[in-house]
N, C-alpha and C. Protein backbone atom coordinates (compact mmCIF):
# COMPACT_ATOMS: atom_id res chain seq x y z
N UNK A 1 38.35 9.46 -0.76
CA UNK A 1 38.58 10.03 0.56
C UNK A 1 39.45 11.27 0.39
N UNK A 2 38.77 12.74 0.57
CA UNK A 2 39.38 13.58 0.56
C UNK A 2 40.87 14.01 1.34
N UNK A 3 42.23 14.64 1.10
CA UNK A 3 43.37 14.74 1.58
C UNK A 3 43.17 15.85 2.16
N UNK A 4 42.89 16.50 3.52
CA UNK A 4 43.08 17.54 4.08
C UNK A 4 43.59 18.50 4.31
N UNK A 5 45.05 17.26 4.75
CA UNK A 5 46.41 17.90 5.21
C UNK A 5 47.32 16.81 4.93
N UNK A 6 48.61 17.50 4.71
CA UNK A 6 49.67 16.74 4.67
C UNK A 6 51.31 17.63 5.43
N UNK A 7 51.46 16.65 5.72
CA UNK A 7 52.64 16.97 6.99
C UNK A 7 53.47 15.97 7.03
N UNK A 8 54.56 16.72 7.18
CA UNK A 8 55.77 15.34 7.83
C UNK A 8 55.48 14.36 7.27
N UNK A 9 55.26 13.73 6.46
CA UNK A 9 54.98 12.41 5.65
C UNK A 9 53.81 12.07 6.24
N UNK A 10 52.89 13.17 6.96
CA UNK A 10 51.05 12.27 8.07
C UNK A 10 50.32 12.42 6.76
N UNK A 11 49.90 11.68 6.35
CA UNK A 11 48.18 11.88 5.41
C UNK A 11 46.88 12.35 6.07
N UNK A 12 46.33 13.31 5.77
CA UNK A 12 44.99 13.66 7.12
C UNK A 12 43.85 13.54 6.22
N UNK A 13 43.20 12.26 6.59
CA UNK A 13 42.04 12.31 5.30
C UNK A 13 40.83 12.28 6.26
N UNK A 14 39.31 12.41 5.36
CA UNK A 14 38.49 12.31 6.05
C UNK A 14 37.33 11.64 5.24
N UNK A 15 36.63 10.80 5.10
CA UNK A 15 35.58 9.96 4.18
C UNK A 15 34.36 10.50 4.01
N UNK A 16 33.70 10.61 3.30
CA UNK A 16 32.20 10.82 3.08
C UNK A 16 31.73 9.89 3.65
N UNK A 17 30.49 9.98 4.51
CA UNK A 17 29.51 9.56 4.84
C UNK A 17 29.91 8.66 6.34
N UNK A 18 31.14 9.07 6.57
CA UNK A 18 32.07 8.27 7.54
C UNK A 18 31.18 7.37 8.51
N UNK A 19 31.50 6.65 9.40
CA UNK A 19 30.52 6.46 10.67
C UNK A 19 30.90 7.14 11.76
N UNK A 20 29.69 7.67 12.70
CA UNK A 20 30.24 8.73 13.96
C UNK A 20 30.92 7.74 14.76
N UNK A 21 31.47 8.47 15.92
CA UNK A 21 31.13 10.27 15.83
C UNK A 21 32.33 10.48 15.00
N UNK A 22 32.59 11.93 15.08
CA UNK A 22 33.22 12.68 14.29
C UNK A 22 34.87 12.77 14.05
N UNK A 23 35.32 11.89 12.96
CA UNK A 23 36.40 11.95 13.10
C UNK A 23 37.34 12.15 11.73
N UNK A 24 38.48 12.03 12.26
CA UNK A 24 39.07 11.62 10.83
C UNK A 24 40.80 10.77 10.58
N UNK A 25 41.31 10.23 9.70
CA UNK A 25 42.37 9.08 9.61
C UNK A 25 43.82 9.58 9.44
N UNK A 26 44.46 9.13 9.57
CA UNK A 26 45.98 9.74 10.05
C UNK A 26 46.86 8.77 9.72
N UNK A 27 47.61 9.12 8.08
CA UNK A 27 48.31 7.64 7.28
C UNK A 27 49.91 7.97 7.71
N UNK A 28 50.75 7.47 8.06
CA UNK A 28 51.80 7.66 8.14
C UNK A 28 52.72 6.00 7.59
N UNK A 29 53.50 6.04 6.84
CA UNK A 29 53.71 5.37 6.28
C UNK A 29 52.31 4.12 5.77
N UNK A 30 52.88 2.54 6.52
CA UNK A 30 51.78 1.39 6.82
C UNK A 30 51.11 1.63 7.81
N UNK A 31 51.02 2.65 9.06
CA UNK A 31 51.08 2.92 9.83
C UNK A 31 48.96 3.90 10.00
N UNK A 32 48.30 3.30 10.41
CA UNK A 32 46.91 4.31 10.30
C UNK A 32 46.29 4.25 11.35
N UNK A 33 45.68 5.45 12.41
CA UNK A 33 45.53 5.94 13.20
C UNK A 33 43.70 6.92 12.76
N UNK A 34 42.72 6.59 13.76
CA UNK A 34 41.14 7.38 13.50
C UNK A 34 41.68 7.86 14.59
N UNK A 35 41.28 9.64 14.37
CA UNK A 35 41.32 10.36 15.58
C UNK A 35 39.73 11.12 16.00
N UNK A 36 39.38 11.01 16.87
CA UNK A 36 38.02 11.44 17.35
C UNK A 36 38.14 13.22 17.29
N UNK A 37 37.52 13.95 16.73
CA UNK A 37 37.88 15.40 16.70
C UNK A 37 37.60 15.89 18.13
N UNK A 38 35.82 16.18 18.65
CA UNK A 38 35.64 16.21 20.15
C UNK A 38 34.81 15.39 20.77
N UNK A 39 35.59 14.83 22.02
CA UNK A 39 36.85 15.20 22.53
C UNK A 39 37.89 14.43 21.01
N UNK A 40 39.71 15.16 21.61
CA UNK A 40 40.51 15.05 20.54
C UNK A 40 41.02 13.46 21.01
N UNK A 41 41.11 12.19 20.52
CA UNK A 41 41.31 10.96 21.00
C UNK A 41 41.59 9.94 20.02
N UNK A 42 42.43 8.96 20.31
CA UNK A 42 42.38 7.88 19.58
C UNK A 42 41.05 6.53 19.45
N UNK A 43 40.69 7.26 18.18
CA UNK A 43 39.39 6.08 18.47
C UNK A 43 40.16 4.54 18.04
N UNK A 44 41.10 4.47 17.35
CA UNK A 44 41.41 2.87 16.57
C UNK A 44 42.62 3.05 16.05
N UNK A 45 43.65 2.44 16.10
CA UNK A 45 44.87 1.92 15.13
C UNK A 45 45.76 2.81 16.18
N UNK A 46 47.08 3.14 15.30
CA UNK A 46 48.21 3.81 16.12
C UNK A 46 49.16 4.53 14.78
N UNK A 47 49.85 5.10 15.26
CA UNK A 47 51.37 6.04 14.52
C UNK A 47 52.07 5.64 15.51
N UNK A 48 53.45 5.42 15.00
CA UNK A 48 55.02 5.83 15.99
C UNK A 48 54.83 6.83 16.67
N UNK A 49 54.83 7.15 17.80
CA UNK A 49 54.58 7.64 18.94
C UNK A 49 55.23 9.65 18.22
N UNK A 50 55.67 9.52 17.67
CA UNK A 50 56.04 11.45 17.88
C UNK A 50 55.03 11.77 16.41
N UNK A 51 54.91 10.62 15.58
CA UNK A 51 53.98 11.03 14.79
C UNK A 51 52.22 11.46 15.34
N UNK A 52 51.88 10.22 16.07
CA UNK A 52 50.91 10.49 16.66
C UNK A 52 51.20 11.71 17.47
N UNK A 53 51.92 12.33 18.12
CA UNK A 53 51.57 13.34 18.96
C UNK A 53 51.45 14.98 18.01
N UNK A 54 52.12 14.28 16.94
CA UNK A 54 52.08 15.69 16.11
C UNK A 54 50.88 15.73 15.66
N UNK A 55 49.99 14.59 15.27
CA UNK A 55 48.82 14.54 14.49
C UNK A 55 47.72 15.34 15.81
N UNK A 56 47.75 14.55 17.28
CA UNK A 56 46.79 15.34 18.37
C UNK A 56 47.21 16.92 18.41
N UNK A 57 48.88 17.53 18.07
CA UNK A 57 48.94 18.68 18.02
C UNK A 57 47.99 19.03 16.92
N UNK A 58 48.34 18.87 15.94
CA UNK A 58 47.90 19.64 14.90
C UNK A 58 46.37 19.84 15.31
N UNK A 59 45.57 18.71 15.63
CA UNK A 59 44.28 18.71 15.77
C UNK A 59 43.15 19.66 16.49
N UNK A 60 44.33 19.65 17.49
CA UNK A 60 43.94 20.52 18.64
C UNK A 60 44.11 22.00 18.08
N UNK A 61 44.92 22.42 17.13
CA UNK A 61 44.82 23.95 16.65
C UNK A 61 44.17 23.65 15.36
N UNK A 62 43.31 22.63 14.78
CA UNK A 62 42.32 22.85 13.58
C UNK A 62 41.47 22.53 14.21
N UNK A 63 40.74 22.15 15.37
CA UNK A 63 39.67 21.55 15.97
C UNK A 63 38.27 22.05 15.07
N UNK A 64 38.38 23.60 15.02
CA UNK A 64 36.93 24.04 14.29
C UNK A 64 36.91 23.80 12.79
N UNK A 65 38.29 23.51 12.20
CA UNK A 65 38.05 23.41 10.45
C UNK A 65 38.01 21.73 10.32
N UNK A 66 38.50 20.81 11.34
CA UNK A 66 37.91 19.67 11.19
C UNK A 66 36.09 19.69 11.25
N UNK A 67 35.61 19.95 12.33
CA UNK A 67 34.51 19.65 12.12
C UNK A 67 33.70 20.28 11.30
N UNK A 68 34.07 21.10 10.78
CA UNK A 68 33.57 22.06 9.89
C UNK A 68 33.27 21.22 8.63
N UNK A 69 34.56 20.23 8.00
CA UNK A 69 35.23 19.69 7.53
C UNK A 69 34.33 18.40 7.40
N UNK A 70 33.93 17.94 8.39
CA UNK A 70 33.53 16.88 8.80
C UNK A 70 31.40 17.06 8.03
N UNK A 71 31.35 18.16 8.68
CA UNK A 71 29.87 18.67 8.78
C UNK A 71 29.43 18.93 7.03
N UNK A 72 30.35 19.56 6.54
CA UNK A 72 30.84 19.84 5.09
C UNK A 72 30.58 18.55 4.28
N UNK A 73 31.38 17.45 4.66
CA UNK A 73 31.36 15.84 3.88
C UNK A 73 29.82 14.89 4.37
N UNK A 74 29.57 15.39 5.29
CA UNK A 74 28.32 14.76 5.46
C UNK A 74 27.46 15.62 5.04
N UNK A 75 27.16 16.19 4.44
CA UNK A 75 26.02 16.93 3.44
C UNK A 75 26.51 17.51 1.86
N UNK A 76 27.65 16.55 1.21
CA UNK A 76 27.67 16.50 0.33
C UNK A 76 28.35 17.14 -0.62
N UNK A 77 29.15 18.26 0.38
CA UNK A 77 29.96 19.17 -0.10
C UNK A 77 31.42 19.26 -0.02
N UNK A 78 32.02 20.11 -0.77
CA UNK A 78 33.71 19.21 -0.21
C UNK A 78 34.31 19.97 0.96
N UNK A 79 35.11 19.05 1.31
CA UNK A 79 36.27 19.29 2.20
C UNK A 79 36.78 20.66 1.87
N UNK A 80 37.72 21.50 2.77
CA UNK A 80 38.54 21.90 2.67
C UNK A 80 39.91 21.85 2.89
N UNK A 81 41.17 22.17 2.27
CA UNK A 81 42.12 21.82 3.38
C UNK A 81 42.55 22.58 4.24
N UNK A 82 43.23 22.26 5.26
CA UNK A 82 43.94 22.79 6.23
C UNK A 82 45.66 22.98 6.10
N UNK A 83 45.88 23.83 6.88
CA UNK A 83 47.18 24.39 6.95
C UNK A 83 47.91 23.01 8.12
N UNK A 84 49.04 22.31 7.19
CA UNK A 84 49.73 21.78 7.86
C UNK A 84 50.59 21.88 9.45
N UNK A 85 50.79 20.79 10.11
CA UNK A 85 51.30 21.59 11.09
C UNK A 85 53.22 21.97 10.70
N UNK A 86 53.76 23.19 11.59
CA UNK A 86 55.04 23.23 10.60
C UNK A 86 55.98 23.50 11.57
């Protein structure tokens, strides 16, 4: 599972071949969170509440290199990363 981004101790990974729709995972400590890219949403799990809000920030200003990101791993090619949020 490719590492995207890393921030504030968030892990931003995203899986090959994932299942839709389009998303990607958000590790903070024991702590793991799927965020739906669009719309930007919690599909499953949780973060401590200021972590999670930093992870929907960040998301919301990579919105196009996630799915890009996303579109990229489902045809076989790699990831790129992204610029942390800071």
């Amino acid at each position: 599972m490719p590492e995207i981004s890393r921030f504030f101790g968030i892990i931003i990974r995203m899986y090959f071949d994932d299942h839709p729709p389009p998303h990607f995972h958000a590790i903070y400590g024991k702590h793991e969170v799927e965020i739906g890219i669009n719309p930007i949403h919690v599909l499953r799990g949780g973060l401590p509440r200021r972590a999670e809000s930093m992870v929907i920030e960040w998301a919301a200003l990579h919105q196009p290199e996630l799915m890009r990101n996303w579109h990229q791993l489902h045809n076989d090619q790699p990831a790129e990363k992204i610029e942390p949020l800071e």
